[in-house]
C-alpha atoms as a PDB file:
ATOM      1  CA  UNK A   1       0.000   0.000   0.000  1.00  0.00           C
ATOM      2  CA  UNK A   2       1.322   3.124  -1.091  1.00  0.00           C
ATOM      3  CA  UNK A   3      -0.118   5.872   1.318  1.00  0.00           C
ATOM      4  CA  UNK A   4       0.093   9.911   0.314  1.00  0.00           C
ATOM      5  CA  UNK A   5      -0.520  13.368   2.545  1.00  0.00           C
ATOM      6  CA  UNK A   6      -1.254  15.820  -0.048  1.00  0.00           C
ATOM      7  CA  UNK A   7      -2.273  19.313  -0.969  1.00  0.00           C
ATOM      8  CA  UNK A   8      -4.438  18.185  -4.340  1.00  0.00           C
ATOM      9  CA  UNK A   9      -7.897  18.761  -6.659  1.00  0.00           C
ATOM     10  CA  UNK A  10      -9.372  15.504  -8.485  1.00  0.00           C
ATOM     11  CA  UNK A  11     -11.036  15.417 -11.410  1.00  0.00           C
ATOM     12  CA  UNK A  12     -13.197  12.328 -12.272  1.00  0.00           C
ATOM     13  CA  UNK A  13     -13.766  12.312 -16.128  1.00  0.00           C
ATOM     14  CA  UNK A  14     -16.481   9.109 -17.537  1.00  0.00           C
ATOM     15  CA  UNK A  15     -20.013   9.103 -17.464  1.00  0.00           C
ATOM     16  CA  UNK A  16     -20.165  11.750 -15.287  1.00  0.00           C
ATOM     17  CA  UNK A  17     -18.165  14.520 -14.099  1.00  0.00           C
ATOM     18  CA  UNK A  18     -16.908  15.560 -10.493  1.00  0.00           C
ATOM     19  CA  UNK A  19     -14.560  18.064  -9.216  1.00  0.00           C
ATOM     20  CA  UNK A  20     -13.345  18.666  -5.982  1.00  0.00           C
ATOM     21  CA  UNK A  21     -10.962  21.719  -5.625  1.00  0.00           C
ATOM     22  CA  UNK A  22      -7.886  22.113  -3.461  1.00  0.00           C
ATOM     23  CA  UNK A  23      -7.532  20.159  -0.224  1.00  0.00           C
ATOM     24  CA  UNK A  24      -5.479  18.526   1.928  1.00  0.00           C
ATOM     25  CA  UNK A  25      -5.856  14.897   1.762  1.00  0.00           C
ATOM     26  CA  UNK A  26      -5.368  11.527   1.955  1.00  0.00           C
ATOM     27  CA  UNK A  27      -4.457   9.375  -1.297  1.00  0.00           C
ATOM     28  CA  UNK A  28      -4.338   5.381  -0.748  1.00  0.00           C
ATOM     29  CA  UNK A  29      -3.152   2.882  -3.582  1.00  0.00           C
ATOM     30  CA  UNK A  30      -3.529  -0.355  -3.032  1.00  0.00           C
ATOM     31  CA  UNK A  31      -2.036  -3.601  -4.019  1.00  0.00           C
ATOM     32  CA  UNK A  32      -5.473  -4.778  -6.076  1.00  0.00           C
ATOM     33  CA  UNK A  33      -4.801  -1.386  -8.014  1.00  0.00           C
ATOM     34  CA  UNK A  34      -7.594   0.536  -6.429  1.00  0.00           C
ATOM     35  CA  UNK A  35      -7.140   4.290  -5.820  1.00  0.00           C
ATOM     36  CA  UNK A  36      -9.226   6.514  -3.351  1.00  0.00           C
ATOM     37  CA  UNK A  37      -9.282   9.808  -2.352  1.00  0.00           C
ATOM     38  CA  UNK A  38     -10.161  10.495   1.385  1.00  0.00           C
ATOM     39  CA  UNK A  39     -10.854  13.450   3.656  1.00  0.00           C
ATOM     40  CA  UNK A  40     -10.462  13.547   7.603  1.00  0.00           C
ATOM     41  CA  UNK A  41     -14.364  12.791   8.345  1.00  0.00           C
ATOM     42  CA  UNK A  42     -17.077  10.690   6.234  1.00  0.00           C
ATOM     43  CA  UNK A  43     -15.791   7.678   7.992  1.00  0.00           C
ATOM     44  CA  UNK A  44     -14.338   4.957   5.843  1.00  0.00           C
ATOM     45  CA  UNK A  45     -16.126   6.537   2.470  1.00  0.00           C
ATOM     46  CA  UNK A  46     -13.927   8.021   0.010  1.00  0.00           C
ATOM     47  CA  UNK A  47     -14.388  11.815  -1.629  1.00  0.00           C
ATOM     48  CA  UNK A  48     -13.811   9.529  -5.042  1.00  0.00           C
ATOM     49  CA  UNK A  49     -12.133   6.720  -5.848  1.00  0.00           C
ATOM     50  CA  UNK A  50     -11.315   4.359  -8.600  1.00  0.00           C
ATOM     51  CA  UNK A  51     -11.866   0.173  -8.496  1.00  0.00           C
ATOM     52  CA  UNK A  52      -9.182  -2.250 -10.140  1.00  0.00           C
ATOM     53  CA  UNK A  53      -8.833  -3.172 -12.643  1.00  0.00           C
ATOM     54  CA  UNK A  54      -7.065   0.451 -12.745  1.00  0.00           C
ATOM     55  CA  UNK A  55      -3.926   1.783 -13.841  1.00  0.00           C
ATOM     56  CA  UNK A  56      -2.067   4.851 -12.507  1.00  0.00           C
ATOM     57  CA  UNK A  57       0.502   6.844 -14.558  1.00  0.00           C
ATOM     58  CA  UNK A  58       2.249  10.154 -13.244  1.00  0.00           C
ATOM     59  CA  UNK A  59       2.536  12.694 -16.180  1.00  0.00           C
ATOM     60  CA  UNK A  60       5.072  15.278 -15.112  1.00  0.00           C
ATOM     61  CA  UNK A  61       5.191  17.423 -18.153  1.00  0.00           C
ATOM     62  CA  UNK A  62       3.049  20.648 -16.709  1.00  0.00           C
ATOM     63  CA  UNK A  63       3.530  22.826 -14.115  1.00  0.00           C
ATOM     64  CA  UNK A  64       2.138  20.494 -11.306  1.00  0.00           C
ATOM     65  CA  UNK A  65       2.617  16.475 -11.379  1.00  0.00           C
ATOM     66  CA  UNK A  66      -0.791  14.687 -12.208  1.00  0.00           C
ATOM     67  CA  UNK A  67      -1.694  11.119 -11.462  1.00  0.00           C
ATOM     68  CA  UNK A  68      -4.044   9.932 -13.765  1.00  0.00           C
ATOM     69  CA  UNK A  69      -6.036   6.591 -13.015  1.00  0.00           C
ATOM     70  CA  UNK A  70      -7.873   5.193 -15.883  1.00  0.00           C
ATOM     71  CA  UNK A  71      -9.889   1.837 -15.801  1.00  0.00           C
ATOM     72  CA  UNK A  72     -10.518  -0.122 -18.749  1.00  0.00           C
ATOM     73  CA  UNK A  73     -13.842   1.823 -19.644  1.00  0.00           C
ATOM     74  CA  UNK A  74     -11.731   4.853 -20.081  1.00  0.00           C
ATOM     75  CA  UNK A  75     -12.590   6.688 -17.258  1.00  0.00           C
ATOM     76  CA  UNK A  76     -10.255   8.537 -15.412  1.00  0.00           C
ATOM     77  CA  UNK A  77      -9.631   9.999 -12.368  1.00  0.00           C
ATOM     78  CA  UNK A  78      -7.190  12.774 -12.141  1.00  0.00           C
ATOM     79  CA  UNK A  79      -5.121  14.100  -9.452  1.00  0.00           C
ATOM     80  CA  UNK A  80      -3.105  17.299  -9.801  1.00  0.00           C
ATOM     81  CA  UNK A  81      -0.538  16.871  -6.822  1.00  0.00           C
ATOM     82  CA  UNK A  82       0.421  20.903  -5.427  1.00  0.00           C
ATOM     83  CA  UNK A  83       2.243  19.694  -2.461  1.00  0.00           C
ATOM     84  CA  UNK A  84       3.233  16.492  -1.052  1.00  0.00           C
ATOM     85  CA  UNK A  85       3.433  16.591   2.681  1.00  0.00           C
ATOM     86  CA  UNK A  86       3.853  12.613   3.161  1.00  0.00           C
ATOM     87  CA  UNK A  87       4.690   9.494   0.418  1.00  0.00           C
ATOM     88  CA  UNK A  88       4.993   5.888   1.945  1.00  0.00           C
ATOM     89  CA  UNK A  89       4.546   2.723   1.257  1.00  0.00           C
ATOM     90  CA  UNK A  90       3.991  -0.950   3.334  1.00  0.00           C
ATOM     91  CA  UNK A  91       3.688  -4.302   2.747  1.00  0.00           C
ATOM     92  CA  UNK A  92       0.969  -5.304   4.617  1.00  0.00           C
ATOM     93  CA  UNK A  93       0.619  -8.558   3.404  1.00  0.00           C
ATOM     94  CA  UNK A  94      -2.222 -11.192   2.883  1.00  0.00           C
ATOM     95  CA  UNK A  95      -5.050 -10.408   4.692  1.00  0.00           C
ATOM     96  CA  UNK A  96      -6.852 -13.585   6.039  1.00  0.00           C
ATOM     97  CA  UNK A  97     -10.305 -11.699   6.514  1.00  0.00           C
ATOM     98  CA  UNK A  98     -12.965 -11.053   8.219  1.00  0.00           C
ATOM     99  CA  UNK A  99     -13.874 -13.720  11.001  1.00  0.00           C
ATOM    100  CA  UNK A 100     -17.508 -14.839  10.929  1.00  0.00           C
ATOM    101  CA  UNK A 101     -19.521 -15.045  13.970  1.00  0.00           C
ATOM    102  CA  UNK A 102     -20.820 -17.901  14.862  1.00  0.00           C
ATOM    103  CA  UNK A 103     -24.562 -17.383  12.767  1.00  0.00           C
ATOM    104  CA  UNK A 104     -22.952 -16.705   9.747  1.00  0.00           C
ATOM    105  CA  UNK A 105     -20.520 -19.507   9.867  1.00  0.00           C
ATOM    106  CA  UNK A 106     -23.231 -21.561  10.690  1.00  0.00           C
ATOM    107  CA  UNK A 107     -25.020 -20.477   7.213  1.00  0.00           C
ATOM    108  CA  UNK A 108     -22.191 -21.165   5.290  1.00  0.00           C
ATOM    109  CA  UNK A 109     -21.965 -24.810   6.448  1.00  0.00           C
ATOM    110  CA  UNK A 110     -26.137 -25.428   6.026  1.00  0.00           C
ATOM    111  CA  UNK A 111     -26.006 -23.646   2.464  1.00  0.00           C
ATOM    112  CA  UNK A 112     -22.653 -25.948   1.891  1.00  0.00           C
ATOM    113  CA  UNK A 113     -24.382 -29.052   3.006  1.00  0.00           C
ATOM    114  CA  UNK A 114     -27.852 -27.942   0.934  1.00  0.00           C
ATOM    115  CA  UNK A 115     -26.664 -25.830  -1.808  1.00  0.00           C
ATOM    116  CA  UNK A 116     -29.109 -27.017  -3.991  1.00  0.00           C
ATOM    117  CA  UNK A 117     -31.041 -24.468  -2.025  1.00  0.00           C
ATOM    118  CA  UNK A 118     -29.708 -21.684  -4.884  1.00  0.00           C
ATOM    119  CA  UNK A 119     -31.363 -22.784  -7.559  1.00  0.00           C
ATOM    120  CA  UNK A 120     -31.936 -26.546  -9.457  1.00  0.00           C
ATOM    121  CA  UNK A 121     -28.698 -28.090 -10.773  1.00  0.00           C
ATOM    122  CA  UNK A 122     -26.095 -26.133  -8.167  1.00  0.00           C
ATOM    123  CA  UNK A 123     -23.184 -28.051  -6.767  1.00  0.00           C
ATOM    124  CA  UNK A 124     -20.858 -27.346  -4.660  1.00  0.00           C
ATOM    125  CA  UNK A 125     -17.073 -26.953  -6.065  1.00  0.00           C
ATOM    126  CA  UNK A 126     -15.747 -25.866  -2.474  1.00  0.00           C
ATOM    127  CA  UNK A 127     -16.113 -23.640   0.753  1.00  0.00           C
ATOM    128  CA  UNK A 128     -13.615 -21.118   1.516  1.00  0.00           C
ATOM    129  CA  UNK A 129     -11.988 -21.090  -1.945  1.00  0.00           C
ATOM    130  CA  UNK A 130      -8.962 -19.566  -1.093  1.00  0.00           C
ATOM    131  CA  UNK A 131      -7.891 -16.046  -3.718  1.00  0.00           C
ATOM    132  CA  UNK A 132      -5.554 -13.632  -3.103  1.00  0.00           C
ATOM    133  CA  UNK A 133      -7.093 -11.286  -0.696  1.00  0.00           C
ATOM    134  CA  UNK A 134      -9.403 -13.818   0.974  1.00  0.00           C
ATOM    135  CA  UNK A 135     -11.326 -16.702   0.822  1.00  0.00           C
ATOM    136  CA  UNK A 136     -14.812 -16.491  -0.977  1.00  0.00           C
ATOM    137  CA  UNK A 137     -17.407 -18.308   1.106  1.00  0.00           C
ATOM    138  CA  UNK A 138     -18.827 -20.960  -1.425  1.00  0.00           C
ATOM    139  CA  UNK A 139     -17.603 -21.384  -5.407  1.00  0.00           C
ATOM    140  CA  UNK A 140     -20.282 -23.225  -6.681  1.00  0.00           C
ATOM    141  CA  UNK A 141     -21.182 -24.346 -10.289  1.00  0.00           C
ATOM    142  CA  UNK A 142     -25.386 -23.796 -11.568  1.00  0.00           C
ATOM    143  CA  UNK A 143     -27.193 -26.110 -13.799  1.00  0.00           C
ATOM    144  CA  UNK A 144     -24.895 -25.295 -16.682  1.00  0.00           C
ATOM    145  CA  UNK A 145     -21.943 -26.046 -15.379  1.00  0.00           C
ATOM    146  CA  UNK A 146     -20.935 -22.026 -15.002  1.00  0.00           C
ATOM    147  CA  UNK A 147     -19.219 -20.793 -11.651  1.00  0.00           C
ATOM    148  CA  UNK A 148     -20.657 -19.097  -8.807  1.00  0.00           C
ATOM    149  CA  UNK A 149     -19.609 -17.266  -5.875  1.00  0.00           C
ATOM    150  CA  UNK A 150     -21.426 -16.976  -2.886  1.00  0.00           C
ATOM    151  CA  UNK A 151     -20.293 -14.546   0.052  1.00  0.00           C
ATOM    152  CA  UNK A 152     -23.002 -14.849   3.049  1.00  0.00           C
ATOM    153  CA  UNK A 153     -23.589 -12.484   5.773  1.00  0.00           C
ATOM    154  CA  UNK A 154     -25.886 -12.318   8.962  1.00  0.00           C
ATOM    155  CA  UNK A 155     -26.531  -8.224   7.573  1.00  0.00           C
ATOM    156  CA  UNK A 156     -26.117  -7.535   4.087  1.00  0.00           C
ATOM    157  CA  UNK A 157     -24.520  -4.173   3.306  1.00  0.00           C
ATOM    158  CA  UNK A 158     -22.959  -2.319   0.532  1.00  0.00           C
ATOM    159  CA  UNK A 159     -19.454  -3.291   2.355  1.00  0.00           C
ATOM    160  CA  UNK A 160     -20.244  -6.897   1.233  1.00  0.00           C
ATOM    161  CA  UNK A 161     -21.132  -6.290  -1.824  1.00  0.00           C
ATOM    162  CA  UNK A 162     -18.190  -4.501  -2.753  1.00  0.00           C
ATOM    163  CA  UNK A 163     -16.017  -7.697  -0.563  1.00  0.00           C
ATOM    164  CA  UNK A 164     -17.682 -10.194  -3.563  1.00  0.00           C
ATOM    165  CA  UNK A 165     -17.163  -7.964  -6.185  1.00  0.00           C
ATOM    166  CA  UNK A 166     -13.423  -7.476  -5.324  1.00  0.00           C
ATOM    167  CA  UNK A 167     -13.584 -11.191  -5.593  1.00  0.00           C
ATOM    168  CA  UNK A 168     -15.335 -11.681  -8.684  1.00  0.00           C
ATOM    169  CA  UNK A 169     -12.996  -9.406 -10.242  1.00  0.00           C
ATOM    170  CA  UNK A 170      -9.886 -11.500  -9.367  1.00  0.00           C
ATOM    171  CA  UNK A 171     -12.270 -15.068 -10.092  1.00  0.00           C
ATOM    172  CA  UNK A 172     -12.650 -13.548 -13.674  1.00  0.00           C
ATOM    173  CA  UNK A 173      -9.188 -13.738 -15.051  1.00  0.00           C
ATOM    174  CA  UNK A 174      -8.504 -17.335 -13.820  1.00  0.00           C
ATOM    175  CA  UNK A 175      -9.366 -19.071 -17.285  1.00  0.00           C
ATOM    176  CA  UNK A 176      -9.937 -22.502 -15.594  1.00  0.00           C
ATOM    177  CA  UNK A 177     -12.979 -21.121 -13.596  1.00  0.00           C
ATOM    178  CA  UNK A 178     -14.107 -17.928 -15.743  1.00  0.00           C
ATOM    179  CA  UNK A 179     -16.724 -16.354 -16.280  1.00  0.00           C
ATOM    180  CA  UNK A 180     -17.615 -16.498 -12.553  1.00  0.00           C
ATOM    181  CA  UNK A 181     -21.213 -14.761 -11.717  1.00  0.00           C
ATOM    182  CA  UNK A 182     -22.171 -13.721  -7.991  1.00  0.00           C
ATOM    183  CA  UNK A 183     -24.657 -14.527  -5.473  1.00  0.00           C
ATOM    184  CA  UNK A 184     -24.797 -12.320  -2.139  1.00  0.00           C
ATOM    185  CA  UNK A 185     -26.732 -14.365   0.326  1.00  0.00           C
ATOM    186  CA  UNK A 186     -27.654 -12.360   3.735  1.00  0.00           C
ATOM    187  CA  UNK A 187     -30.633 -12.534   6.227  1.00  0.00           C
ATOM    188  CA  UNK A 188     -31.380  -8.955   5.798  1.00  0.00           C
ATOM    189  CA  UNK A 189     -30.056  -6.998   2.953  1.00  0.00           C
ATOM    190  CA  UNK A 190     -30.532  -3.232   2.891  1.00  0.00           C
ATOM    191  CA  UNK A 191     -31.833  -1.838   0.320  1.00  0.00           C
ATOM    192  CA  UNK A 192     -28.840   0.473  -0.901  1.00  0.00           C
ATOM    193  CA  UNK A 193     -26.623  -2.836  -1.042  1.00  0.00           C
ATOM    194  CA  UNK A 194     -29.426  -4.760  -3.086  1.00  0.00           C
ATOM    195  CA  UNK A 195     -29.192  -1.988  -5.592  1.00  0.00           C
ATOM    196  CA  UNK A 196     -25.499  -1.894  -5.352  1.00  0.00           C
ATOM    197  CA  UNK A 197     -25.696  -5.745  -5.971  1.00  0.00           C
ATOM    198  CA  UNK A 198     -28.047  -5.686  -8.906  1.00  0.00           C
ATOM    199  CA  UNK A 199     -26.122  -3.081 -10.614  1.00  0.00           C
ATOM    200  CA  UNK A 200     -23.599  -5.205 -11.130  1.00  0.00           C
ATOM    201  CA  UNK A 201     -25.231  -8.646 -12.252  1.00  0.00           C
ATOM    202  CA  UNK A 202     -24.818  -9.982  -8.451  1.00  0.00           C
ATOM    203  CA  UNK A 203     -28.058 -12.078  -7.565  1.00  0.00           C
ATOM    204  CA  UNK A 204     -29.052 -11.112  -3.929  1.00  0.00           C
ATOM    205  CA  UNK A 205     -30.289 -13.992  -1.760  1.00  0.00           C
ATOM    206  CA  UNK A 206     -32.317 -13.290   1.535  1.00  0.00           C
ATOM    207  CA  UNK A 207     -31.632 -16.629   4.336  1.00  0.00           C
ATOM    208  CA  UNK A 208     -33.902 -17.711   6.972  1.00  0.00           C
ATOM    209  CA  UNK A 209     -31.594 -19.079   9.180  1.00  0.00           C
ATOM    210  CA  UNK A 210     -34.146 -20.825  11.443  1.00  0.00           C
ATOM    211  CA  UNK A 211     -35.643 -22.531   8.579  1.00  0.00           C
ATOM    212  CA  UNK A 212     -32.574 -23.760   7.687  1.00  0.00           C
ATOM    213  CA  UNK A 213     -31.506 -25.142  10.795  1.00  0.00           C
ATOM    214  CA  UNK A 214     -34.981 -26.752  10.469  1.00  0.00           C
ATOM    215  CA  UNK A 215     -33.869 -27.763   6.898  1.00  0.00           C
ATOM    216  CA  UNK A 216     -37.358 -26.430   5.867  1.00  0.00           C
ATOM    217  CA  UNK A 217     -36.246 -26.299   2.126  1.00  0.00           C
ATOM    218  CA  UNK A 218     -39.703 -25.283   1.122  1.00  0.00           C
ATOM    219  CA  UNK A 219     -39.292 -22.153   2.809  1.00  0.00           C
ATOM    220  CA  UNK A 220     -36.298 -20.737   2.009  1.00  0.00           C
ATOM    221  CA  UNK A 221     -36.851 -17.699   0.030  1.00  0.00           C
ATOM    222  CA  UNK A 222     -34.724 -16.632  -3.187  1.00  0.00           C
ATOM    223  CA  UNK A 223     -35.172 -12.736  -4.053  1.00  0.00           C
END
């Protein structure tokens, strides 16, 4: 992780525009590629930010160095650097994620042990298939013999939605598994991560855990 204190405005150039004017701020680039743009409040949210797969190039031929992050749809977001106050960078590693209490680890073994529960035809390839910044919770194959990953949660929010679809996009360029769709399975999803999910092709699954301790497979409920 490359981490950057700096005096900057960004400029995000694609479908839409954005512009935020001169600040001092935080600038994180991450192993995956990813680059976002953060203030001192707002929490973990970014100002802006751009998702891998990304590419950063520093153009030094004006008056000001400008970073310029483009994606493969063209877009790009631009960052005109007035002062640097801070550049580092760590090695932090492989991150073993997020430890599951003990409901959702429980889903993930019943929708293991009955993951015909997703739909006619699924089968189970493995649990915790193991990629480079985690392990996804289920890879499963539908009807057609096409992958699937699954990442449950007890609460579904946008943060897990972006978790699967950080996953998908490293799934997708293994050519033994590819193309690799999504399923987010949760026993509540909020809206704003259903919308999230649907936006990008992930099928949102609502579980009702005491059902399926009951392994009452006529009422689990696919949304």
């Amino acid at each position: 992780m490359r981490l950057v204190i700096a005096q900057c405005t960004v400029d995000y150039v694609g479908r839409l525009t954005a512009h935020l004017p001169s600040a001092r701020r935080l600038l994180l680039i991450k192993a995956d590629g990813s680059v976002s743009v953060h203030a001192d409040d707002r929490a973990y949210k970014p100002l802006n930010w751009m998702s891998p797969p990304c590419w950063l190039t520093e153009k030094t031929d004006g008056p000001l160095p400008v970073w310029v992050v483009e994606n493969k749809a063209g877009e790009q977001l631009r960052i005109t650097l007035e002062d640097v106050e801070h550049d580092s960078s760590h090695e932090l590693g492989v991150d073993p994620g997020l430890v599951k209490d003990g409901v959702e680890a429980h889903l993930q073994i019943l929708l293991a042990e009955h993951v015909e529960l997703l739909g006619a035809g699924y089968t189970l390839v493995r649990r915790e298939y193991m990629t480079a910044i985690g392990p996804v919770d289920l890879l499963c194959r539908d009807a057609d013999g096409r992958s699937v990953a699954v990442e449950i949660k007890r609460r579904g929010e946008i943060d897990g939605v972006e978790q699967l679809t950080r996953y998908l996009e490293l799934l997708n360029r293994d050519t033994l598994i590819a193309p690799v769709a999504g399923i987010f399975a949760a026993q509540q999803i909020k809206p704003q991560a259903r919308t999230l999910a649907l936006d990008r092709g992930i099928r949102c699954v609502t579980l009702d855990y005491d059902q399926m301790r009951g392994m009452d497979n006529d009422e689990f409920r696919l949304f």
